[in-house]
C-alpha atoms as a PDB file:
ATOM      1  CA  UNK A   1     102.538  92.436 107.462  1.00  0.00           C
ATOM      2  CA  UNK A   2      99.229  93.452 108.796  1.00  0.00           C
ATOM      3  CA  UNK A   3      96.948  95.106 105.745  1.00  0.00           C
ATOM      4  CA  UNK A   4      93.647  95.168 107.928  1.00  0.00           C
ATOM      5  CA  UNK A   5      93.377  99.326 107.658  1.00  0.00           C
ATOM      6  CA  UNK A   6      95.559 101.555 105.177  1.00  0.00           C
ATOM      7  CA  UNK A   7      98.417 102.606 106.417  1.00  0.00           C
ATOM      8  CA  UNK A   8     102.139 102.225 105.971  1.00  0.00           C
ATOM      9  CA  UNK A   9     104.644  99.829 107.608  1.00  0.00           C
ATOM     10  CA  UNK A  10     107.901  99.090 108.560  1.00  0.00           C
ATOM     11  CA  UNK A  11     109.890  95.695 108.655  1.00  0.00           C
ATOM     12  CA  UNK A  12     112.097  94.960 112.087  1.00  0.00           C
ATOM     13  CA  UNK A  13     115.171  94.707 109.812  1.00  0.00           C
ATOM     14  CA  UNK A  14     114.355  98.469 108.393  1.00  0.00           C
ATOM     15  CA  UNK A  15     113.549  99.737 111.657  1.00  0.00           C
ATOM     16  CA  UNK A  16     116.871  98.752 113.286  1.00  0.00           C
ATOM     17  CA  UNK A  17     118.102 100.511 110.423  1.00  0.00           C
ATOM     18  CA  UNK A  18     116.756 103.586 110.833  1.00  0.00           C
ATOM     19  CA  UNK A  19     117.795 103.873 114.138  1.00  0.00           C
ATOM     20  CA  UNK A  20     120.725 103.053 113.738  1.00  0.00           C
ATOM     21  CA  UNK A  21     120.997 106.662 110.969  1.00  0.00           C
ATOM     22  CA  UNK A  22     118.475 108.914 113.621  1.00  0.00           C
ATOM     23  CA  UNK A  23     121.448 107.678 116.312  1.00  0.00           C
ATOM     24  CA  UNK A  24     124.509 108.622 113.360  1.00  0.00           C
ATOM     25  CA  UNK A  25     122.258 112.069 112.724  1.00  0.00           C
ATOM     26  CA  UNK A  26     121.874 112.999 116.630  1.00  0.00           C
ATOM     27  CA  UNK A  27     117.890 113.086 116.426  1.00  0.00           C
ATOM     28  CA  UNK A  28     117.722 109.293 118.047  1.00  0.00           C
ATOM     29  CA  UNK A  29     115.114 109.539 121.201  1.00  0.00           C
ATOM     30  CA  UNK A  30     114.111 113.033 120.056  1.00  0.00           C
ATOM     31  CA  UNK A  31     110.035 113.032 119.460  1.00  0.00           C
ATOM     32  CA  UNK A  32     110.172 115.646 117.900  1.00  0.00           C
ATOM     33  CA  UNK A  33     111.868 114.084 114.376  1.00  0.00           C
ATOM     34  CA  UNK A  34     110.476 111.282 112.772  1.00  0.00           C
ATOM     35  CA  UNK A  35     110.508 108.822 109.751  1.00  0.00           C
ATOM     36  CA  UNK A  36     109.323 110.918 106.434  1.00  0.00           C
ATOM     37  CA  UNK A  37     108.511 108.912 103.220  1.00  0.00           C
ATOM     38  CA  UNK A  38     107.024 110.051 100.040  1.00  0.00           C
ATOM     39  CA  UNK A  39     106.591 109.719  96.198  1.00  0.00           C
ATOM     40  CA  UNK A  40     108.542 112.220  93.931  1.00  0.00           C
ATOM     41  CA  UNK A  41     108.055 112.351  90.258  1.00  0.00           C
ATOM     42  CA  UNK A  42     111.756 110.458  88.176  1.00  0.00           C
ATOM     43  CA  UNK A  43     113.485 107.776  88.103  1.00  0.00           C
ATOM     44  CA  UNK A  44     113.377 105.040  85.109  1.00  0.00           C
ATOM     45  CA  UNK A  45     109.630 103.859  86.048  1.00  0.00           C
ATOM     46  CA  UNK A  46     108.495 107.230  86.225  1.00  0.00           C
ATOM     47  CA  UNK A  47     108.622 108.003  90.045  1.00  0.00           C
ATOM     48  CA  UNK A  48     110.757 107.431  92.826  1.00  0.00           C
ATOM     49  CA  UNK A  49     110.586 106.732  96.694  1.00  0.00           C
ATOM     50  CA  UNK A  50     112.110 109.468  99.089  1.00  0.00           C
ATOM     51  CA  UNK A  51     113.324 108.967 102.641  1.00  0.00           C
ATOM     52  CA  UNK A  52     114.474 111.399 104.950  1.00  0.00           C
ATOM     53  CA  UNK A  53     114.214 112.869 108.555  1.00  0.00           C
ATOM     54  CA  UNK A  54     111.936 115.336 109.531  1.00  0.00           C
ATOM     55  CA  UNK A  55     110.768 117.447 112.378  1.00  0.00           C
ATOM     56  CA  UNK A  56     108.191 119.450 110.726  1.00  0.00           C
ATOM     57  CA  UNK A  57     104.984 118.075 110.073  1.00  0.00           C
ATOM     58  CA  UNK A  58     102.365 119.667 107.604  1.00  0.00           C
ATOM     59  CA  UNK A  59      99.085 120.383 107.600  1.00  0.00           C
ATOM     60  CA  UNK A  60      98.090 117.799 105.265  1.00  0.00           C
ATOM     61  CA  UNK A  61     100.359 115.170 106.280  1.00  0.00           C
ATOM     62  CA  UNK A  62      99.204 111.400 107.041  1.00  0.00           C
ATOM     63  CA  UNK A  63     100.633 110.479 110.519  1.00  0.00           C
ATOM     64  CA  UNK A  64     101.460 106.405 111.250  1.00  0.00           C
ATOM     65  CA  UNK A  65     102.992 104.335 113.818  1.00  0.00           C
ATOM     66  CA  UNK A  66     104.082 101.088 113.481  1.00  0.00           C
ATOM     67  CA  UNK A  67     106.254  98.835 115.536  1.00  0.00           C
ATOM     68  CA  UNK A  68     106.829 102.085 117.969  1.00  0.00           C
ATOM     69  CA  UNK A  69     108.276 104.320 114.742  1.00  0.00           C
ATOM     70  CA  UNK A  70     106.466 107.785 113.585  1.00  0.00           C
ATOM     71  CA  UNK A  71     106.179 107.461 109.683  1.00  0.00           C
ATOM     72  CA  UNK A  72     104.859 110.575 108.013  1.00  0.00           C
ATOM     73  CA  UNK A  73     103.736 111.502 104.159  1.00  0.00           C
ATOM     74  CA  UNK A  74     101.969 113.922 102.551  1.00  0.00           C
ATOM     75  CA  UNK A  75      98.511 113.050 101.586  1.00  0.00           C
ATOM     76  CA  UNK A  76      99.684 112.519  97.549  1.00  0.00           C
ATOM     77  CA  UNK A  77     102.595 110.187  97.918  1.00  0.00           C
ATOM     78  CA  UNK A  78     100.186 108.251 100.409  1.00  0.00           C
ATOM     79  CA  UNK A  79      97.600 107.448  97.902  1.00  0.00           C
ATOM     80  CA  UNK A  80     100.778 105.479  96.116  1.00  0.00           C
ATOM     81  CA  UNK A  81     102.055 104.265  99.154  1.00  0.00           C
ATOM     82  CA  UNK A  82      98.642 103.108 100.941  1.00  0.00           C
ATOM     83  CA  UNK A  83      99.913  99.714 102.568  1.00  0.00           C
ATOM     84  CA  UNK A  84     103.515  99.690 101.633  1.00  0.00           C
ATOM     85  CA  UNK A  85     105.772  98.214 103.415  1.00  0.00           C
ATOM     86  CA  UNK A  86     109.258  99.630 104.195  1.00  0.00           C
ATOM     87  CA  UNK A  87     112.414  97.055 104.347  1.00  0.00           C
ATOM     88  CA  UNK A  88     115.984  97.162 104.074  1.00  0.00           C
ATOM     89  CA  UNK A  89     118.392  94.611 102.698  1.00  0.00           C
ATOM     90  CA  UNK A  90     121.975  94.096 103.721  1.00  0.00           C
ATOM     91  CA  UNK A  91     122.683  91.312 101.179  1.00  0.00           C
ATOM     92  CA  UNK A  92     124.781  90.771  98.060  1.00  0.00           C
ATOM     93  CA  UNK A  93     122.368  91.961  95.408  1.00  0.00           C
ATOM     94  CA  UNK A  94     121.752  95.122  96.458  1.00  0.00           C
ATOM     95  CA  UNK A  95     122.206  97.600  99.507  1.00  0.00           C
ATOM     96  CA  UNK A  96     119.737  99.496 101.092  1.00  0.00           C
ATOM     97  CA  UNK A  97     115.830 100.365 101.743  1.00  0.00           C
ATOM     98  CA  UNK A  98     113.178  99.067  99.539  1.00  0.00           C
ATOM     99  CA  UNK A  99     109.685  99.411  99.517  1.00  0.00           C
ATOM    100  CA  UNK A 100     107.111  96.675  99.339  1.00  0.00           C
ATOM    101  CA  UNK A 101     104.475  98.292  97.234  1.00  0.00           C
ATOM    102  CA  UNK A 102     101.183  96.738  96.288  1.00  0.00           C
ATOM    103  CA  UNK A 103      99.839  99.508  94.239  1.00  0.00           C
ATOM    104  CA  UNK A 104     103.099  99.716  91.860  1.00  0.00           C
ATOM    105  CA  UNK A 105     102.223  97.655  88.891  1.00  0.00           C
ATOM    106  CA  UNK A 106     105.738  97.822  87.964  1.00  0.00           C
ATOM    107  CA  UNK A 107     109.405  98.600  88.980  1.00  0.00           C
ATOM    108  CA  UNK A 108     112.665  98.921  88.470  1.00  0.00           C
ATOM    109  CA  UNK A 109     115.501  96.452  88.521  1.00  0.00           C
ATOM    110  CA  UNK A 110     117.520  98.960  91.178  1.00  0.00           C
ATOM    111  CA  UNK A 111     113.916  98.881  93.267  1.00  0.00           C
ATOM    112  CA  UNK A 112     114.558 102.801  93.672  1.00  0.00           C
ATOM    113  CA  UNK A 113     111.352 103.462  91.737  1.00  0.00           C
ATOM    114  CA  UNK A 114     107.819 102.503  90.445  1.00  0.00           C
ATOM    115  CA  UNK A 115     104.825 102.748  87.861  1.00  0.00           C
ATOM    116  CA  UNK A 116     101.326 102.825  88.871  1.00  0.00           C
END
């Protein structure tokens, strides 16, 4: 993972993943939608990562790219999420996207959410 300016990041295996669910949702190839990620208060460490597809982008949103993917957030979850890398795991302990966050100081066993 490359941490030489803030920003947020995506593993190959997460990627693939997430175009694999734009292709399922019909919004593969169009620019217009892209990757949102952001911070939302909950979960058992006291807040919790949130995923979804978006086409509208506001005005104080935090634009990346990384390996050819748009990843948006809005300027408060970024401050958590300031070099965090998204990946996905397909193995027998546990299903699904996960983030690899340097700024949490802890989290969860289910790895759905954090403490700063």
């Amino acid at each position: 993972m490359n941490t030489t300016e803030n920003s947020i990041y995506i593993s190959d295996k997460a990627k693939t993943k997430v175009l694999q669910l734009m292709k399922d949702a019909g919004v593969e190839g169009d620019a217009n939608f892209f990757l949102r990620v952001g911070v939302v208060g909950g979960g058992c460490s006291g807040l919790s990562y949130k995923l979804d597809f978006d086409n509208e982008a506001k005005p104080m949103d935090q634009v990346f790219e990384d390996k050819g993917l748009k990843i948006v957030t809005d300027l408060k979850s970024f401050l958590y999420l300031v070099n965090t890398e998204l990946n996905f795991s397909d193995g027998l302990n546990g299903k699904g996207f996960y983030f690899d966050n340097p700024n949490a100081s802890r989290s969860c066993g289910c790895g759905e959410s954090f403490a700063v």
